[in-house]
N, C-alpha and C. Protein backbone atom coordinates (compact mmCIF):
# COMPACT_ATOMS: atom_id res chain seq x y z
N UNK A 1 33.18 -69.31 -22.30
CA UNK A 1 32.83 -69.82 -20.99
C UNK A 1 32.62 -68.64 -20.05
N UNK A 2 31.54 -68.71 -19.14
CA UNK A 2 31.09 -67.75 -18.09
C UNK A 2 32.07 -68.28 -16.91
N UNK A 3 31.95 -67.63 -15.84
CA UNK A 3 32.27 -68.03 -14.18
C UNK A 3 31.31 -67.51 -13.45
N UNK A 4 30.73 -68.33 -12.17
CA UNK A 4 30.02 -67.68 -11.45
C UNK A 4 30.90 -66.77 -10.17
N UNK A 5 31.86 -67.03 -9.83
CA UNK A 5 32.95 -66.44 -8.79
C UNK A 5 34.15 -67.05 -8.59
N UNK A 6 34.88 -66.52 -8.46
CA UNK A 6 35.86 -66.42 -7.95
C UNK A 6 36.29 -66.57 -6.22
N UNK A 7 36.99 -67.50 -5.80
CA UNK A 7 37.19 -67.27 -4.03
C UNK A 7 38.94 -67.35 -3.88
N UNK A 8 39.49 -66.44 -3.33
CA UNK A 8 40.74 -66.14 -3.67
C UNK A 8 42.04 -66.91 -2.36
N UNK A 9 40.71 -66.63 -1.09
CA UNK A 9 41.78 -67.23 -0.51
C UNK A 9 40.32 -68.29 0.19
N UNK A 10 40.33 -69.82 -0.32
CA UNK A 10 39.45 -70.79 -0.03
C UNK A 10 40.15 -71.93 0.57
N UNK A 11 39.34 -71.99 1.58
CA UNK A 11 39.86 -73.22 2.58
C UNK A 11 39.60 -74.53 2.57
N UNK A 12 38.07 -74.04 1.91
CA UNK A 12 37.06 -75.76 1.63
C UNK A 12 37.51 -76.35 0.62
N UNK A 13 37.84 -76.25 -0.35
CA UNK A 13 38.19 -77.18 -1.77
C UNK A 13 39.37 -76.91 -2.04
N UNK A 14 40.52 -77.90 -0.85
CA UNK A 14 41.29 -79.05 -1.63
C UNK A 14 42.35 -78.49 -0.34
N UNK A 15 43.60 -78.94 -0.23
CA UNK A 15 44.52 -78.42 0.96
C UNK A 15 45.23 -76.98 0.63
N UNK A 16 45.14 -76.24 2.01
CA UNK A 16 45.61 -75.26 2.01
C UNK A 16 44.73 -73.96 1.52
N UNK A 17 45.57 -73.04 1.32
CA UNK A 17 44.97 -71.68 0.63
C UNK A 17 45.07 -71.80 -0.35
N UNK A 18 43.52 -71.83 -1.06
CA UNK A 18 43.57 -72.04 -2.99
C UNK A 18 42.77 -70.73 -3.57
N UNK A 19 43.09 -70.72 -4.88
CA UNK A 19 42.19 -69.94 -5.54
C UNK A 19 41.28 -70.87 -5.95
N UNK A 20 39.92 -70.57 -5.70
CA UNK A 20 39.09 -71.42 -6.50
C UNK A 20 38.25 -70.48 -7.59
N UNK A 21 38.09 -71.06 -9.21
CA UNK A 21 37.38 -70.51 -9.62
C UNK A 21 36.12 -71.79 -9.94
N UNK A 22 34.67 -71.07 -9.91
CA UNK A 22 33.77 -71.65 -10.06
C UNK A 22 33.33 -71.48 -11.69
N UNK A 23 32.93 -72.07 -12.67
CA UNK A 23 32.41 -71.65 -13.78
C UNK A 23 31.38 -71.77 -13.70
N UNK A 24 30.73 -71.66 -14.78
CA UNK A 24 29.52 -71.52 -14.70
C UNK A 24 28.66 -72.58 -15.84
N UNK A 25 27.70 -73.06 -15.85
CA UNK A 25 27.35 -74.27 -16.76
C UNK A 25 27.32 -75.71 -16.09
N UNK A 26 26.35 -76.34 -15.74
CA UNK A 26 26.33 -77.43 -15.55
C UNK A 26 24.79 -78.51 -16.16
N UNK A 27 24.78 -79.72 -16.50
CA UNK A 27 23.50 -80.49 -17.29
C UNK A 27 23.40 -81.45 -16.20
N UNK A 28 23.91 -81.65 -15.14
CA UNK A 28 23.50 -82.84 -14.06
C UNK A 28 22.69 -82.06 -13.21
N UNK A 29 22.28 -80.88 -12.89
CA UNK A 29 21.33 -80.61 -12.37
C UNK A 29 21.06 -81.41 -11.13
N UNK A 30 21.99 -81.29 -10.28
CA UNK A 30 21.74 -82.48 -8.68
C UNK A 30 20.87 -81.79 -7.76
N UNK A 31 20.34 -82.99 -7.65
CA UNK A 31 18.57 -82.38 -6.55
C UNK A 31 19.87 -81.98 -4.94
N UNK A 32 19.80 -80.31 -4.44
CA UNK A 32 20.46 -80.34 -3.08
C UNK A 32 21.54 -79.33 -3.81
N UNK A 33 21.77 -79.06 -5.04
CA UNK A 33 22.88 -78.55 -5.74
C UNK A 33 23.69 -77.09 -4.62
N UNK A 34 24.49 -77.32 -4.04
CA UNK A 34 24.90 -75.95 -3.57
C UNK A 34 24.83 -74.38 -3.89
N UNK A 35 25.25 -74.57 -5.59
CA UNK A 35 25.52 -73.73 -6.16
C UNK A 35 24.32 -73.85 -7.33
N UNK A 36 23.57 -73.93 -6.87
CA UNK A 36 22.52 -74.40 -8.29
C UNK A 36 22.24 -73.14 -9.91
N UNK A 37 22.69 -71.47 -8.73
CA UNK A 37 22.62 -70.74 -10.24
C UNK A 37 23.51 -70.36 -11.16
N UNK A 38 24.93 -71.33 -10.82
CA UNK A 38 26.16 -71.70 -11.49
C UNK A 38 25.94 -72.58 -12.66
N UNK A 39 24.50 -73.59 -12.31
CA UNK A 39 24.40 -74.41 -13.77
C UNK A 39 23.77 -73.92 -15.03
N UNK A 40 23.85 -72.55 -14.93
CA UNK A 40 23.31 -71.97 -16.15
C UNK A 40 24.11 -71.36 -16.84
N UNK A 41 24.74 -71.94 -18.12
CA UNK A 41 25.98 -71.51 -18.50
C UNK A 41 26.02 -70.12 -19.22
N UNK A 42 24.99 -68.97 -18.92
CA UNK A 42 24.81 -67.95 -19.29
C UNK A 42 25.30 -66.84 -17.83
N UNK A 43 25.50 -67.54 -16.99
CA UNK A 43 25.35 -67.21 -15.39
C UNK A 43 26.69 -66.82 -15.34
N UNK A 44 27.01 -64.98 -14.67
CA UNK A 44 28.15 -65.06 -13.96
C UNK A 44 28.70 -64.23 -15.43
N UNK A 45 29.98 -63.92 -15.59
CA UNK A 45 30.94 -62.76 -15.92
C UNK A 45 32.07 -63.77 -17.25
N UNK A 46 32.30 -62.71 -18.35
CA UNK A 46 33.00 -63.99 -19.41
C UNK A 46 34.55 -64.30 -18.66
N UNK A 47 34.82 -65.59 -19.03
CA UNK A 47 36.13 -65.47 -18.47
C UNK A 47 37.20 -65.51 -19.58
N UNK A 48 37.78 -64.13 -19.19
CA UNK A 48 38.93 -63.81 -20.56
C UNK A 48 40.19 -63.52 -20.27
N UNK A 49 41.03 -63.00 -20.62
CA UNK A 49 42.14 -62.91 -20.36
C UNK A 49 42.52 -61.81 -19.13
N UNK A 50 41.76 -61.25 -18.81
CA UNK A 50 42.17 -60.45 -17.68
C UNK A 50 41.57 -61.30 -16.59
N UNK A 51 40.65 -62.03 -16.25
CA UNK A 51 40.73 -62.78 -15.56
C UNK A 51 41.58 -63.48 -15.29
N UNK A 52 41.97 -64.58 -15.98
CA UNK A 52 42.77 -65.37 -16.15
C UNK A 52 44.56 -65.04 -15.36
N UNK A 53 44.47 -63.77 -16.22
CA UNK A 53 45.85 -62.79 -15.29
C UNK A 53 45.42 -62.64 -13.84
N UNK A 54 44.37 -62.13 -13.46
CA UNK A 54 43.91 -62.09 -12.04
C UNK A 54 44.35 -63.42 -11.40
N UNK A 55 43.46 -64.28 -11.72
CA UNK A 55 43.93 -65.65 -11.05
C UNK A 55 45.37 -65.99 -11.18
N UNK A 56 45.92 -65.87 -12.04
CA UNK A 56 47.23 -66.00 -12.03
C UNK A 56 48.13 -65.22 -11.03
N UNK A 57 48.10 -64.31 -11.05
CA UNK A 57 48.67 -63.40 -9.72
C UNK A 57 48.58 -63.36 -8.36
N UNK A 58 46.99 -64.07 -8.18
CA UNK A 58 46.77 -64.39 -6.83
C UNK A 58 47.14 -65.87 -6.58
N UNK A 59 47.09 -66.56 -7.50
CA UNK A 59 48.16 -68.02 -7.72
C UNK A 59 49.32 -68.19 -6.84
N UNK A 60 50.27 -66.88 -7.43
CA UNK A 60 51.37 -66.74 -7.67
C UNK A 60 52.36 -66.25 -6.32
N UNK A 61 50.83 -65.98 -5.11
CA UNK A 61 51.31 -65.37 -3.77
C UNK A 61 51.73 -66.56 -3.22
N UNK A 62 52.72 -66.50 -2.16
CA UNK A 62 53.65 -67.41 -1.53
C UNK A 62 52.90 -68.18 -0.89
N UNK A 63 51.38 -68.00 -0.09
CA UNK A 63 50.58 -68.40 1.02
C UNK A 63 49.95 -69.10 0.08
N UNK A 64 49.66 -69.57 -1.34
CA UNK A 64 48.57 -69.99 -1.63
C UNK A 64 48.80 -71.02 -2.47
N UNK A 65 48.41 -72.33 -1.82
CA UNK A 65 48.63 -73.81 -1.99
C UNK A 65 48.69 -74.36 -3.80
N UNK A 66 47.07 -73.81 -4.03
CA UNK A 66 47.01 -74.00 -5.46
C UNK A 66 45.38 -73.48 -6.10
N UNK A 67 45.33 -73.79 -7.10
CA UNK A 67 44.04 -73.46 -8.31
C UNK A 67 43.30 -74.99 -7.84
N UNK A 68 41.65 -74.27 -7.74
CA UNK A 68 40.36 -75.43 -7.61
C UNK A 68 39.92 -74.86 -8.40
N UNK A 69 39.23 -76.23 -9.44
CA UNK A 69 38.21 -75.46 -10.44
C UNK A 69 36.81 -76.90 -9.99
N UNK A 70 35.58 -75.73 -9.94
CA UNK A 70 34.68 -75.93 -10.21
C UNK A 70 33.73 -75.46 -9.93
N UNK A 71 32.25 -75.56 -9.72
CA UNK A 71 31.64 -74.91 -10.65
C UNK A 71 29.62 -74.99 -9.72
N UNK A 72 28.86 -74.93 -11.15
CA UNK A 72 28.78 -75.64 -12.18
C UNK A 72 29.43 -76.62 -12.21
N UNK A 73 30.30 -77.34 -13.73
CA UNK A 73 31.05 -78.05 -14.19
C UNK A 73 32.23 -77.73 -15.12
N UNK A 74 33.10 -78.12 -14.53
CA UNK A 74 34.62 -77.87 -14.99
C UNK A 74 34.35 -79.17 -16.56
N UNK A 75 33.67 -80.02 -15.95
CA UNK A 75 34.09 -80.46 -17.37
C UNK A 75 33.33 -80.73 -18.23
N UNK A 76 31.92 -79.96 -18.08
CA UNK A 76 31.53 -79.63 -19.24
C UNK A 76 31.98 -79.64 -20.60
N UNK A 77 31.76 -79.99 -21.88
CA UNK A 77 32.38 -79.91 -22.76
C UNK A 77 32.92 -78.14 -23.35
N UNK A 78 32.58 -77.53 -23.83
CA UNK A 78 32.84 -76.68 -23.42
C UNK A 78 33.79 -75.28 -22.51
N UNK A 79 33.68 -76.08 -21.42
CA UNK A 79 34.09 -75.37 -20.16
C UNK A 79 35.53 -76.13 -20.61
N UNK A 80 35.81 -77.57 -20.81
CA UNK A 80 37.00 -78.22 -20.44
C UNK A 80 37.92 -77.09 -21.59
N UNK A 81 37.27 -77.00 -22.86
CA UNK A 81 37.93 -75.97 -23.73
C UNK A 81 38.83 -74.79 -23.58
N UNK A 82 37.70 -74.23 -23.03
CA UNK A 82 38.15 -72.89 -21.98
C UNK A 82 39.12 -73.10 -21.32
N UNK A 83 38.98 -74.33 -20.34
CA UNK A 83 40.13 -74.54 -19.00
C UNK A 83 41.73 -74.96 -20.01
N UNK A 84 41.54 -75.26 -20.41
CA UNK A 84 42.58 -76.18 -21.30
C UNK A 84 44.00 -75.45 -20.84
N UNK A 85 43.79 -74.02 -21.92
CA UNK A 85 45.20 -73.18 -22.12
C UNK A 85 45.17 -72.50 -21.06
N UNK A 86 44.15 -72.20 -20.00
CA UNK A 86 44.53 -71.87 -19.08
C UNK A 86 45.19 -72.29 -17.97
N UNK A 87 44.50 -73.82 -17.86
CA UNK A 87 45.30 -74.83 -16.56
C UNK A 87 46.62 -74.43 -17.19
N UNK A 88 47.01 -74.90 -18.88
CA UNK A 88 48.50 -75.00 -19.00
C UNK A 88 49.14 -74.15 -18.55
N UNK A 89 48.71 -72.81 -18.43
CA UNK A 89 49.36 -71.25 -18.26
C UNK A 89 49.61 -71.37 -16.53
N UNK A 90 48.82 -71.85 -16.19
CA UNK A 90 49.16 -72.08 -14.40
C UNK A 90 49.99 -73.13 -14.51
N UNK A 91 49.98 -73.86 -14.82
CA UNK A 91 51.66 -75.04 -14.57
C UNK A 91 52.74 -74.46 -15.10
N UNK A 92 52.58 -73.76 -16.08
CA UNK A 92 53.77 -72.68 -16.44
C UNK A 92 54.20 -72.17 -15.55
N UNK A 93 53.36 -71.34 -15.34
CA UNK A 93 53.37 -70.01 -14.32
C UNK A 93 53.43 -69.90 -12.71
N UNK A 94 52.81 -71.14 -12.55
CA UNK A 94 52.71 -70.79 -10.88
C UNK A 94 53.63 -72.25 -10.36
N UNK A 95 54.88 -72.60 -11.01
CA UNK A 95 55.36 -74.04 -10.51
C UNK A 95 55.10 -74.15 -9.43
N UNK A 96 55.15 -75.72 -8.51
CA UNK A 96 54.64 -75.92 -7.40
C UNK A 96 52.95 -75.74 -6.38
N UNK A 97 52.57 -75.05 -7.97
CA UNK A 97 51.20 -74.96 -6.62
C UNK A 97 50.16 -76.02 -7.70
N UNK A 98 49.41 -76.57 -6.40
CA UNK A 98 48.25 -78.06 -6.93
C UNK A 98 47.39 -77.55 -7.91
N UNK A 99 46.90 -78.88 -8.93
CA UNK A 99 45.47 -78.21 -9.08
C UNK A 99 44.44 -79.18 -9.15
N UNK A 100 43.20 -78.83 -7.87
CA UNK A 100 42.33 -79.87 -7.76
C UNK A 100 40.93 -79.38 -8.75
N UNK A 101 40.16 -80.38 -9.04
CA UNK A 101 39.02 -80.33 -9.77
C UNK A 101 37.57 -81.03 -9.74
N UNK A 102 36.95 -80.75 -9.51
CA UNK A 102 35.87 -80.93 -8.90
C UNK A 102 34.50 -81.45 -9.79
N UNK A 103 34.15 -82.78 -10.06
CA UNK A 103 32.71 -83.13 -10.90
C UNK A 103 31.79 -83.64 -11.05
N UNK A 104 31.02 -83.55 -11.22
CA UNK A 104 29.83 -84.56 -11.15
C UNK A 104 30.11 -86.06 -11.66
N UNK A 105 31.01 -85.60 -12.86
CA UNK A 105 31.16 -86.95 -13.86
C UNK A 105 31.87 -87.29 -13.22
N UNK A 106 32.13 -89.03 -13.15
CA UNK A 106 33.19 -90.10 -12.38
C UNK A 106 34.40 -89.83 -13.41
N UNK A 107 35.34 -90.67 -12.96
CA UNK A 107 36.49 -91.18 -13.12
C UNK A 107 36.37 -91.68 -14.94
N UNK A 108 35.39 -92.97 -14.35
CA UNK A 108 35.40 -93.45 -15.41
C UNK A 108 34.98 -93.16 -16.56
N UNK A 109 33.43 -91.89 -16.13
CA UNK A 109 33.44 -91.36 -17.64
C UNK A 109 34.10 -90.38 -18.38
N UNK A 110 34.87 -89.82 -17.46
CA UNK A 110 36.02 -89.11 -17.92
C UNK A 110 36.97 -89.55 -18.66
N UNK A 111 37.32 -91.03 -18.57
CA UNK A 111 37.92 -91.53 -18.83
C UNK A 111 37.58 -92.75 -20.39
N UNK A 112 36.31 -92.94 -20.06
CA UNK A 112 36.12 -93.80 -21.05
C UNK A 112 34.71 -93.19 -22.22
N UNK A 113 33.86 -93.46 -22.77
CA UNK A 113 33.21 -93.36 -23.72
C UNK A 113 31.74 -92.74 -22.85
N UNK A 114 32.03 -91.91 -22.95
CA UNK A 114 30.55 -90.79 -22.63
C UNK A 114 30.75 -89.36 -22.79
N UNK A 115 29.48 -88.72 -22.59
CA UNK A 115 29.16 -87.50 -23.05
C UNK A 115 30.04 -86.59 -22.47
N UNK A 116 31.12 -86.77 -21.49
CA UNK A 116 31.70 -85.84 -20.76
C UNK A 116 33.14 -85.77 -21.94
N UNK A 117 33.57 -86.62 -22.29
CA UNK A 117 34.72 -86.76 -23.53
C UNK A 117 34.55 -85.95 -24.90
N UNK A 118 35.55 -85.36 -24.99
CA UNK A 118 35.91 -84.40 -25.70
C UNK A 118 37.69 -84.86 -26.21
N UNK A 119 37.72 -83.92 -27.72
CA UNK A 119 39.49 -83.81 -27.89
C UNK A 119 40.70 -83.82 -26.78
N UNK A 120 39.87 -82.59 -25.71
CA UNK A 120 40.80 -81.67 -24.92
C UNK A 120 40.71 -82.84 -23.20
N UNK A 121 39.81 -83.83 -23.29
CA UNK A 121 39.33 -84.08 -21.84
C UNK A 121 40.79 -85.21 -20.97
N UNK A 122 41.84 -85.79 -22.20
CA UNK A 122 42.94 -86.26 -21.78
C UNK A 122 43.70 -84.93 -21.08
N UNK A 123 44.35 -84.53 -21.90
CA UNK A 123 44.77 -83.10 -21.88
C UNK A 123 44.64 -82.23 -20.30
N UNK A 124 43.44 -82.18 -20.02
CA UNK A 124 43.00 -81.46 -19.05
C UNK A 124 42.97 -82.06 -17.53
N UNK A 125 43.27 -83.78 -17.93
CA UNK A 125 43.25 -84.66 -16.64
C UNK A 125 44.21 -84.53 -16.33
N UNK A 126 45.27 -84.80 -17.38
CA UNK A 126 46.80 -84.77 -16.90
C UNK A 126 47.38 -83.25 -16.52
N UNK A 127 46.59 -82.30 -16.47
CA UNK A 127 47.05 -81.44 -15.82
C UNK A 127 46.69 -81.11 -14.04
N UNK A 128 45.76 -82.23 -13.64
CA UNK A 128 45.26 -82.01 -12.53
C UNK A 128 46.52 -82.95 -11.48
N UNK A 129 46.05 -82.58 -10.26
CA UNK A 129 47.03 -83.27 -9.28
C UNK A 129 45.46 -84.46 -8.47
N UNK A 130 44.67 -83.57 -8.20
CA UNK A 130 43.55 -84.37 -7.93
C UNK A 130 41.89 -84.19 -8.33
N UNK A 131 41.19 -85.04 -7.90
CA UNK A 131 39.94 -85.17 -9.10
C UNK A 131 39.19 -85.00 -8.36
N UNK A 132 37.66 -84.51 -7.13
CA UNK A 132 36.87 -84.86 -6.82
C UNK A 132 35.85 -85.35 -7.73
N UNK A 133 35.23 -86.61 -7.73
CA UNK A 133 34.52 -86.88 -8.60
C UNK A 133 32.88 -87.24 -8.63
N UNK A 134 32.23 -87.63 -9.33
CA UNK A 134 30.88 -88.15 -9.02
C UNK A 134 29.51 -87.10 -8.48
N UNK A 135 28.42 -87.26 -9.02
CA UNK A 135 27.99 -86.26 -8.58
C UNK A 135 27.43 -86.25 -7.18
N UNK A 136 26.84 -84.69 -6.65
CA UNK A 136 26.39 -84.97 -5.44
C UNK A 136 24.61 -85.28 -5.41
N UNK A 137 24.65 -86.59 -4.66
CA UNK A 137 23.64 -87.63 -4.04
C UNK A 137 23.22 -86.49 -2.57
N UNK A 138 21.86 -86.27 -2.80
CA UNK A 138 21.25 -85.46 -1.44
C UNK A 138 21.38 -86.73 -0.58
N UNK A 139 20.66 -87.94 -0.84
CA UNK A 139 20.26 -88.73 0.26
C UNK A 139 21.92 -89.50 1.10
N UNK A 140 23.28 -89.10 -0.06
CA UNK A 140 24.44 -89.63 0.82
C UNK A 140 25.02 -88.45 1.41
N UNK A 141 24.14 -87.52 1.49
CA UNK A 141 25.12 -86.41 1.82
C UNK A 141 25.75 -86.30 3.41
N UNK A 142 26.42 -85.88 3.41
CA UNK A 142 27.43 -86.26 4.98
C UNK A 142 28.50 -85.30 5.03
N UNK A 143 28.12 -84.10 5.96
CA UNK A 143 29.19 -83.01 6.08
C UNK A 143 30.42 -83.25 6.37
N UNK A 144 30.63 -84.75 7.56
CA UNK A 144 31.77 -84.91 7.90
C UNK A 144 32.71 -85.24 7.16
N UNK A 145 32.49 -85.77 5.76
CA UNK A 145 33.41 -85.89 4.81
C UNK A 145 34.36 -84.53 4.39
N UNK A 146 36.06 -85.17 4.26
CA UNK A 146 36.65 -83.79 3.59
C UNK A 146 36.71 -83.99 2.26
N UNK A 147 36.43 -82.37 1.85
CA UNK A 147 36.57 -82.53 0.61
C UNK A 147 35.31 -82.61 -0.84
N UNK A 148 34.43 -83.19 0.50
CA UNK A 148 33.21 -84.37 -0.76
C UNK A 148 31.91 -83.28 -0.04
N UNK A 149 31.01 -83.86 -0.64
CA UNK A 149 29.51 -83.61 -0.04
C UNK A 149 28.46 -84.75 -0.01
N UNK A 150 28.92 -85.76 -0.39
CA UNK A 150 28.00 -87.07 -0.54
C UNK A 150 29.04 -88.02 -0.58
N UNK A 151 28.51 -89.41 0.08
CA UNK A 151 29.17 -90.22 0.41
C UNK A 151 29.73 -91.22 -0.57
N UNK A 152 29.06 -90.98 -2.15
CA UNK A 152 29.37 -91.60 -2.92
C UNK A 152 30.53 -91.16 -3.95
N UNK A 153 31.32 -89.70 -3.61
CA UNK A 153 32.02 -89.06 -3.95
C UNK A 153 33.60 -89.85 -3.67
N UNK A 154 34.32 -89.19 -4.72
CA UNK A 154 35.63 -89.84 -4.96
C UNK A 154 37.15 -88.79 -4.76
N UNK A 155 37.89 -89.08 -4.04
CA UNK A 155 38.55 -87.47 -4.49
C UNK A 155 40.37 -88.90 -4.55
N UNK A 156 40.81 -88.45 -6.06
CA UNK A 156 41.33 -89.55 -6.71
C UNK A 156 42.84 -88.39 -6.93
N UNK A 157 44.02 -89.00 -6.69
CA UNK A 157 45.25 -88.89 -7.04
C UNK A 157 45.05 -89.19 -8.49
N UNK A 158 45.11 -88.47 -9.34
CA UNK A 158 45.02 -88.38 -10.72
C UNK A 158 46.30 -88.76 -11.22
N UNK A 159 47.64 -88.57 -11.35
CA UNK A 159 48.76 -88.98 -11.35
C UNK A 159 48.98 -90.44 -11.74
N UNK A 160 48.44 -90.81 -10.10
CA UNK A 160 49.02 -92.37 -9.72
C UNK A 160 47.87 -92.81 -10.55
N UNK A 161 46.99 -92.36 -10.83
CA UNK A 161 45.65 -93.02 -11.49
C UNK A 161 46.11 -93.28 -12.96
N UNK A 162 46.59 -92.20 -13.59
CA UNK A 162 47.16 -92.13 -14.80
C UNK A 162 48.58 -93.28 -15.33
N UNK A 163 49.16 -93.06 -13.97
CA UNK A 163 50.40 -93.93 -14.15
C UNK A 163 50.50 -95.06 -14.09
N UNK A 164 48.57 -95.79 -13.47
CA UNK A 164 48.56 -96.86 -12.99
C UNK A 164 47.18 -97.66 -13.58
N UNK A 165 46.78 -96.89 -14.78
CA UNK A 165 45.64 -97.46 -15.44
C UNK A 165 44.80 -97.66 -14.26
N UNK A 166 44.51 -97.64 -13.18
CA UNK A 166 43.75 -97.78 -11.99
C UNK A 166 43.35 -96.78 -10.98
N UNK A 167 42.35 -96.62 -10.69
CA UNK A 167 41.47 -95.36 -9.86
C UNK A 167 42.63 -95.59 -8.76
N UNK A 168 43.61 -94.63 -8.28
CA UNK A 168 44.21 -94.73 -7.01
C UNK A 168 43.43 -93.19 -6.26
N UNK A 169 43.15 -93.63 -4.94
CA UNK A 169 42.35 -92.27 -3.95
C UNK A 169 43.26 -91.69 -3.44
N UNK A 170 42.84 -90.73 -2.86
CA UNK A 170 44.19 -89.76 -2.73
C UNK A 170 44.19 -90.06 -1.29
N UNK A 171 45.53 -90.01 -0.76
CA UNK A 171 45.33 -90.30 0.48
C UNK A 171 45.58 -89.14 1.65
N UNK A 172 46.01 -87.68 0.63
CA UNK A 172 45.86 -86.75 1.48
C UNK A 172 46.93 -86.47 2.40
């Protein structure tokens, strides 16, 4: 798996001071895409173990809330691979700090029978605290939203979702 950047101390994606890493790779291709030369999963720097230590350390500072991943697409098939042993290494490692995640794909196909499902794609949910989901729609797009970029976007307590067979939203 590539990354297109790294943002160490990020305000926009998710509460507080996060590390966000962006990967790189995405196939939804959304007309308006922010980051549009992130969906080329050749795009951006390999992410290996000294990375990984990087993020971990800047994790690990007292000021900084938690880990955002996305992208491109975090859950790429692929990408979710990559993320796997790493999310685990941050719940190890950095107790107490969040980790939000960011996708084009919904809830539900994450969850149920489509191309976004993989071995690892349970695995990788239950390590999140929250989900932004769904992709971004140019024509719902609406800055005033937190969190989202289109109005058809979801940003889901993954937890209570898990614990409750039912999409619960995060209420922030």
């Amino acid at each position: 798996m590539n990354y297109a950047t790294i943002k160490i101390c990020d305000i926009a994606n998710g509460v507080g001071v996060r590390t966000s890493l962006f990967v790189s790779g995405c196939t939804h291709h959304c007309p308006g895409c922010f980051n549009a030369e992130a969906q080329d999963f050749q795009y951006g720097k390999p992410f290996d173990k000294k990375t990984e230590d990087f993020l971990i350390s800047e994790l690990q500072k007292s000021y900084v809330s938690g880990l955002t991943l996305l992208g491109g697409e975090p859950f790429e098939l692929e990408n979710q691979r990559a993320l796997l042993p790493f999310v685990r290494r941050v719940r190890e490692l950095c107790p107490g700090k969040t980790v939000w995640a960011f996708s084009g794909y919904t809830w539900e196909e994450l969850t149920g029978v489509s191309r976004a499902r993989c071995e690892v794609t349970d695995q990788l949910l239950s390590l999140l605290d929250v989900l932004v989901d769904g992709e971004f729609v140019e024509s719902l797009k609406d800055i005033s939203l937190r969190f989202r970029g289109s109005a058809n976007q979801r940003i889901i307590d993954v937890p209570a979702s898990v614990r409750t067979g039912e999409i619960v939203l995060w209420k922030g």
